[in-house]
N, C-alpha and C. Protein backbone atom coordinates (compact mmCIF):
# COMPACT_ATOMS: atom_id res chain seq x y z
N UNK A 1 62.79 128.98 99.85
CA UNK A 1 62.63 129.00 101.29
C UNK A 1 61.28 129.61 101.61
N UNK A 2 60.39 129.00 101.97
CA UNK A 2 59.19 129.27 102.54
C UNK A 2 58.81 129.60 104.18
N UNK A 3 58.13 130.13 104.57
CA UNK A 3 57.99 130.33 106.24
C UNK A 3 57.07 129.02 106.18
N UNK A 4 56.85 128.20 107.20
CA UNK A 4 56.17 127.14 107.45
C UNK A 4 54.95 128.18 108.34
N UNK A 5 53.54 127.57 108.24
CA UNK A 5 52.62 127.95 108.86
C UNK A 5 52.75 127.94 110.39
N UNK A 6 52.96 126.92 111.07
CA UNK A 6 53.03 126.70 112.39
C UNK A 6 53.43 127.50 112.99
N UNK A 7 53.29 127.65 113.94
CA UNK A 7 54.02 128.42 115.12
C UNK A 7 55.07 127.55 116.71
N UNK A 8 55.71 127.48 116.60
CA UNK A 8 56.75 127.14 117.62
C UNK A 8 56.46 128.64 118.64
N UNK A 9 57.13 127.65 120.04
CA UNK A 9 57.52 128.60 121.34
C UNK A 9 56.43 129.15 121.69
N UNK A 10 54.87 128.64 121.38
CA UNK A 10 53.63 128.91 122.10
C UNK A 10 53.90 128.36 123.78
N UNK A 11 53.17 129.35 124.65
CA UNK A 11 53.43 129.29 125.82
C UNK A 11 52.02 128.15 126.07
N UNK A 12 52.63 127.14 127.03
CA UNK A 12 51.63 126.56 127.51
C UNK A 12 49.88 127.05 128.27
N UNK A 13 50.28 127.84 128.56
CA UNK A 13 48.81 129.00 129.05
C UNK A 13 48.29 129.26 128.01
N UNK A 14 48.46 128.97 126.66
CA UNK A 14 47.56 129.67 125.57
C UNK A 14 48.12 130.88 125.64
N UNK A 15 49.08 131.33 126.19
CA UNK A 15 50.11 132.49 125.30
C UNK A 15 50.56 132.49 124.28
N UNK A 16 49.53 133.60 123.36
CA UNK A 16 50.65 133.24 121.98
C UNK A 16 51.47 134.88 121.91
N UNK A 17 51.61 135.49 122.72
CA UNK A 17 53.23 136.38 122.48
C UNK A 17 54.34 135.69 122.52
N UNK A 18 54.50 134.40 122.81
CA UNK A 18 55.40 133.90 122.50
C UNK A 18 55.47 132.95 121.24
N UNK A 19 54.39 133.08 120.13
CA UNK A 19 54.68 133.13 119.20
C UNK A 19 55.64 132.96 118.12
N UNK A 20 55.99 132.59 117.46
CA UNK A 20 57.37 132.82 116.26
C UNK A 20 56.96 132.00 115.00
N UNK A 21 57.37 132.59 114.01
CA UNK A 21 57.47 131.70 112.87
C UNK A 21 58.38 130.70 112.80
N UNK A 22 58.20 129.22 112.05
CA UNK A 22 58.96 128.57 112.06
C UNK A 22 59.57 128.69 110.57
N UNK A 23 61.42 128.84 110.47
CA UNK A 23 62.06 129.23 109.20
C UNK A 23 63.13 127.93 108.96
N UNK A 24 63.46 128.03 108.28
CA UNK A 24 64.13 127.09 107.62
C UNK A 24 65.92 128.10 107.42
N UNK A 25 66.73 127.45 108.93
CA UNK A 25 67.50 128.00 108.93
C UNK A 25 69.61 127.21 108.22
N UNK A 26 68.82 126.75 107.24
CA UNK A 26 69.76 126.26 106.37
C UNK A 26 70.69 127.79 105.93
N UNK A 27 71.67 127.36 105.65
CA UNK A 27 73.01 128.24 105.29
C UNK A 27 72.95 128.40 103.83
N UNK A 28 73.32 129.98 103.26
CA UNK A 28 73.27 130.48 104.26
C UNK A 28 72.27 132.07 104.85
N UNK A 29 72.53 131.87 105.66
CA UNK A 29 72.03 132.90 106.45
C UNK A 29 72.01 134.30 106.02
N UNK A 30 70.77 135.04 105.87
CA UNK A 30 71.48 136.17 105.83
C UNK A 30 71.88 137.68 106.62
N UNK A 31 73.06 138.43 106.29
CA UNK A 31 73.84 138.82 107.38
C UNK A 31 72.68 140.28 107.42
N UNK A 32 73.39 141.04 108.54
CA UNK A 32 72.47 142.38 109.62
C UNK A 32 72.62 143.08 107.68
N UNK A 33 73.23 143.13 107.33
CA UNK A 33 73.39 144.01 106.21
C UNK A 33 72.00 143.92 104.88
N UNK A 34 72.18 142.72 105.10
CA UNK A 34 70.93 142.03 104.24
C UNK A 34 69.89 141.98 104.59
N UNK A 35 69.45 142.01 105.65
CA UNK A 35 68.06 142.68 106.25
C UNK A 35 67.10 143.98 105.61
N UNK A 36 66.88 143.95 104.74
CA UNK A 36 66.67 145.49 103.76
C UNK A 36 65.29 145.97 105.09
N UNK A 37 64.84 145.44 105.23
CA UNK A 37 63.57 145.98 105.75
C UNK A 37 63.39 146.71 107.26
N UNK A 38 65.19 146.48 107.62
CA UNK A 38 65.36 147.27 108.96
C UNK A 38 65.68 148.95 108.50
N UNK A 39 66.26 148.92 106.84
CA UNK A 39 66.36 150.18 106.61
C UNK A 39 64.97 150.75 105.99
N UNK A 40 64.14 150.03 104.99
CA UNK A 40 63.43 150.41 104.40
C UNK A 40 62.13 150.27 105.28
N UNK A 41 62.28 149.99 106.60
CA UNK A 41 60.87 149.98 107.10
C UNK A 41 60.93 150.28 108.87
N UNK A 42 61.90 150.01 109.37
CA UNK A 42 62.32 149.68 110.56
C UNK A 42 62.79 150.73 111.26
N UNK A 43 63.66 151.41 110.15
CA UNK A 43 64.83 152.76 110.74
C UNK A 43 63.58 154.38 110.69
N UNK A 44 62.69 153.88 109.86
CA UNK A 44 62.07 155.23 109.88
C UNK A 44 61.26 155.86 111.25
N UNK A 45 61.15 154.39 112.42
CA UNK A 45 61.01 155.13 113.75
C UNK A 45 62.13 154.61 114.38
N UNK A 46 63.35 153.34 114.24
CA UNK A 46 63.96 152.98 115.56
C UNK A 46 65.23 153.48 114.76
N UNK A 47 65.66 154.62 114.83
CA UNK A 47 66.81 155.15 114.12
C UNK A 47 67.71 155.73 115.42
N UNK A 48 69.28 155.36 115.59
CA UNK A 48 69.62 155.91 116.47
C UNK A 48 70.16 157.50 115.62
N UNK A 49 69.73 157.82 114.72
CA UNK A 49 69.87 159.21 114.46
C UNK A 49 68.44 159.78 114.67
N UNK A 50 67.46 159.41 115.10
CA UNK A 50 66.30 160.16 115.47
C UNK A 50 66.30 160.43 116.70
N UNK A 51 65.65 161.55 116.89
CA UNK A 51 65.80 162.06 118.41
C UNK A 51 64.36 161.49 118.83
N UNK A 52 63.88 161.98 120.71
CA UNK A 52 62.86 161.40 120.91
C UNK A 52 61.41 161.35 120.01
N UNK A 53 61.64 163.10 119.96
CA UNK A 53 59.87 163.68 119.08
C UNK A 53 59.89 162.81 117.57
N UNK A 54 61.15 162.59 117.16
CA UNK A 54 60.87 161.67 115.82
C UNK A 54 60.68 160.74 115.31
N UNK A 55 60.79 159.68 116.93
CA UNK A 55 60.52 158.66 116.82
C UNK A 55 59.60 157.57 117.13
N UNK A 56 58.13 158.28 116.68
CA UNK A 56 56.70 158.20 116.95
C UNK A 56 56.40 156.98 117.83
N UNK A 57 56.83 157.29 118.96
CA UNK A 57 56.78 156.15 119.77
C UNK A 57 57.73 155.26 120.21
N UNK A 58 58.61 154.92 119.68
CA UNK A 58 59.57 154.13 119.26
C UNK A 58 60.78 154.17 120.50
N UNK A 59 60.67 153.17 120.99
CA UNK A 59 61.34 153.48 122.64
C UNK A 59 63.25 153.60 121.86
N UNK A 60 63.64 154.77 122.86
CA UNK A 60 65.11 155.12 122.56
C UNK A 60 65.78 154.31 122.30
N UNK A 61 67.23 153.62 121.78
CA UNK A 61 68.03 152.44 122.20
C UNK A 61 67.38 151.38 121.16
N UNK A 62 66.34 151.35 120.96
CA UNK A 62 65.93 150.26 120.16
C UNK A 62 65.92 150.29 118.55
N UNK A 63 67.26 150.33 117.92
CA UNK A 63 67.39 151.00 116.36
C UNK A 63 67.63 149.85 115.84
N UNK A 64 67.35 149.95 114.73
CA UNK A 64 67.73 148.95 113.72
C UNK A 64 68.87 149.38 112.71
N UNK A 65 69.64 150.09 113.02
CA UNK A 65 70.74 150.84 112.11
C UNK A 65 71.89 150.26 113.17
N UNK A 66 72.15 149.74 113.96
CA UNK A 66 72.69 149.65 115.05
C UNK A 66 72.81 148.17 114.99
N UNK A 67 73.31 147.21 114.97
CA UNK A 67 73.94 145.97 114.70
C UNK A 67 73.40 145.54 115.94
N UNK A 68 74.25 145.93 117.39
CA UNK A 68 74.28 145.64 118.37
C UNK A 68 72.67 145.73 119.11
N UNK A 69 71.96 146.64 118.56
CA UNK A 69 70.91 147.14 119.03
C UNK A 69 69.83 145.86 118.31
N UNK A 70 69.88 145.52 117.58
CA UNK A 70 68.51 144.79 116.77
C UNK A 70 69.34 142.98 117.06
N UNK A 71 70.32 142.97 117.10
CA UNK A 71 70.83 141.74 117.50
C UNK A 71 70.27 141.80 119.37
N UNK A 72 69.92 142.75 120.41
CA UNK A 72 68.84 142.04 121.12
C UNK A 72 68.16 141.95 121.76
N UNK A 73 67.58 142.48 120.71
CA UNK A 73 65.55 142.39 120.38
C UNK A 73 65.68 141.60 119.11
N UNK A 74 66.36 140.84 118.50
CA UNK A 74 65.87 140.15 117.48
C UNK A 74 64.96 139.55 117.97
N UNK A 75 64.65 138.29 118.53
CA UNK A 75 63.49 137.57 118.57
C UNK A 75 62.33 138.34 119.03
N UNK A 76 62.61 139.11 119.87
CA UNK A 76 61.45 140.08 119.68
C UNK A 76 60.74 140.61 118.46
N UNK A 77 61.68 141.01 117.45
CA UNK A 77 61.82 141.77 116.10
C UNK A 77 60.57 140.73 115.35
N UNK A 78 61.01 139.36 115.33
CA UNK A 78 60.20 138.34 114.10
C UNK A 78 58.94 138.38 114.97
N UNK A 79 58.92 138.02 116.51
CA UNK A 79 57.36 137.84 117.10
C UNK A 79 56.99 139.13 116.98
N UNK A 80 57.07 140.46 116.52
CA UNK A 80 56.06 141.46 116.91
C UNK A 80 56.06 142.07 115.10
N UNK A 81 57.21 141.13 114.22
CA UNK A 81 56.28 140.98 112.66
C UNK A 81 55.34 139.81 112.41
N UNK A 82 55.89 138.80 113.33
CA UNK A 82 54.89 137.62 112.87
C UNK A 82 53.31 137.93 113.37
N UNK A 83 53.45 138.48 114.43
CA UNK A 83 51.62 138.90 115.21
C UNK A 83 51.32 140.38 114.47
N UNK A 84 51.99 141.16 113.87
CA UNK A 84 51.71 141.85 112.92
C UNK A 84 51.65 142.82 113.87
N UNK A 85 52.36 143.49 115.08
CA UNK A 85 52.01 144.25 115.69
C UNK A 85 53.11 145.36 115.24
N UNK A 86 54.04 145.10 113.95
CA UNK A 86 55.35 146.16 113.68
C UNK A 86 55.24 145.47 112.11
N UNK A 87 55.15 146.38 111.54
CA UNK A 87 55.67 148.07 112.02
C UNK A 87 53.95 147.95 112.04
N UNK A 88 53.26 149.43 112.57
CA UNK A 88 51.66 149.58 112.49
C UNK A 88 51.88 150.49 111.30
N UNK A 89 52.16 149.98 110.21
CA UNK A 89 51.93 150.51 108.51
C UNK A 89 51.46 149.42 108.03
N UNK A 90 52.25 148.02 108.19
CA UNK A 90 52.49 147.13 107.70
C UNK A 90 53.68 147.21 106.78
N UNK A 91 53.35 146.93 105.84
CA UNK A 91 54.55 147.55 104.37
C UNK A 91 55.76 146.66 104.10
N UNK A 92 55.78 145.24 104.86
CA UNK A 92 57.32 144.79 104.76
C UNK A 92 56.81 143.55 103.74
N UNK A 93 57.44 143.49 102.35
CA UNK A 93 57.12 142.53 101.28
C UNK A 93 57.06 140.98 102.40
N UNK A 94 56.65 140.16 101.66
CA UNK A 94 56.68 138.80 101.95
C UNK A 94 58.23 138.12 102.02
N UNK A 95 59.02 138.64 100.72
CA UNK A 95 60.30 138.08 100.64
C UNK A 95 61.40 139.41 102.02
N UNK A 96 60.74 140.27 102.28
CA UNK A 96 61.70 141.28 103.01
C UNK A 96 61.30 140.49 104.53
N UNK A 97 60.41 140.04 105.03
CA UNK A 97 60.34 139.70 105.61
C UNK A 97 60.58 138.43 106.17
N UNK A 98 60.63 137.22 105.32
CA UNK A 98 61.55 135.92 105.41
C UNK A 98 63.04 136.40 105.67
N UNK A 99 63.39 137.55 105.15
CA UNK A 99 65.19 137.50 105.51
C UNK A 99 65.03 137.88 106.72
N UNK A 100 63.92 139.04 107.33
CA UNK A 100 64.41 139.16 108.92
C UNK A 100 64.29 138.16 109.65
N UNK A 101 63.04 137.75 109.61
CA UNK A 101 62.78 136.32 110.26
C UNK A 101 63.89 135.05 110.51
N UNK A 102 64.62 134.94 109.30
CA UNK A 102 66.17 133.79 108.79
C UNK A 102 67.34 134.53 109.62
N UNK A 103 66.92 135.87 109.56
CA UNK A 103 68.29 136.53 110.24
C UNK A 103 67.96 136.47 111.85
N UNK A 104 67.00 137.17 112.23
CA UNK A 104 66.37 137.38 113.78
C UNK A 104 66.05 135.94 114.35
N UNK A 105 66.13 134.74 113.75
CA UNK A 105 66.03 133.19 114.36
C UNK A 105 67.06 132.28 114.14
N UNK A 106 67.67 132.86 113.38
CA UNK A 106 69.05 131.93 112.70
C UNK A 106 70.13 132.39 113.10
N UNK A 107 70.83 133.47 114.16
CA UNK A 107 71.94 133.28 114.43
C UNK A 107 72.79 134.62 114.25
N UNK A 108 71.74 135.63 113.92
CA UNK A 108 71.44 137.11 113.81
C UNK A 108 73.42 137.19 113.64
N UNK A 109 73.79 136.58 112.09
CA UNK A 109 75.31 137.04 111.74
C UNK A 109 75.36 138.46 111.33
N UNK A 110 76.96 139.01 111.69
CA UNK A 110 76.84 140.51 111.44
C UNK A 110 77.26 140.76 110.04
C-alpha cells in the first residue's frame, strides 16, 4: 500500500489546507489501536493526561489517547501530517504514517 502523490479535496481558490493525501482504502483498515504514531508521536503533546503547561501548545480536548477525541479531528489529523505542519519534530516513519492516514480517511474504525 503506497500513498499516491496527488492530492484530492484542493479548494478551488488555490487553497491547499484543504489538502489530503490520496490512500488506498481497501480492507482492511486499520483500527484507533493500530495507529502507533498517535502514541509514539501524537500523545506526547495531545494527551488527555497532560495538563495545560504540558502540553506545549497543544489545544485542551484534542488527544490522541482518546478514541472519541482523534476520531474528530481525524481529517484534520492526515491534512496537518500531509502539509507537514504536525507534529513540528517531524519524527513519524513513512510506514507509521500511511496507517494514520488509512485510519484518519478510511472510516477511523475503533
Amino acid at each position: 500500500m503506497t500513498v499516491i502523490a496527488s492530492l484530492s479535496g484542493a479548494g478551488c481558490g488555490g487553497d491547499d489546507s484543504a489538502a489530503l493525501p490520496t490512500v488506498d482504502c481497501a480492507p482492511p483498515v486499520p483500527t484507533f489501536a493500530e495507529v502507533t504514531a498517535f502514541r509514539s508521536n501524537c500523545a506526547n503533546c495531545h494527551s488527555v493526561q497532560l495538563g495545560r503547561d504540558d502540553r506545549q501548545g497543544a489545544p485542551v480536548g484534542m488527544d490522541y489517547d482518546v478514541y472519541a477525541s482523534a476520531v474528530a479531528v481525524a481529517e484534520a489529523t492526515a491534512r496537518s501530517v500531509f502539509d507537514r505542519s504536525m507534529p513540528p519534530s517531524g519524527g513519524i516513519t513513512a510506514a507509521d504514517t500511511l496507517v494514520l492516514y488509512r485510519w484518519s480517511l478510511c472510516g477511523t474504525p475503533p
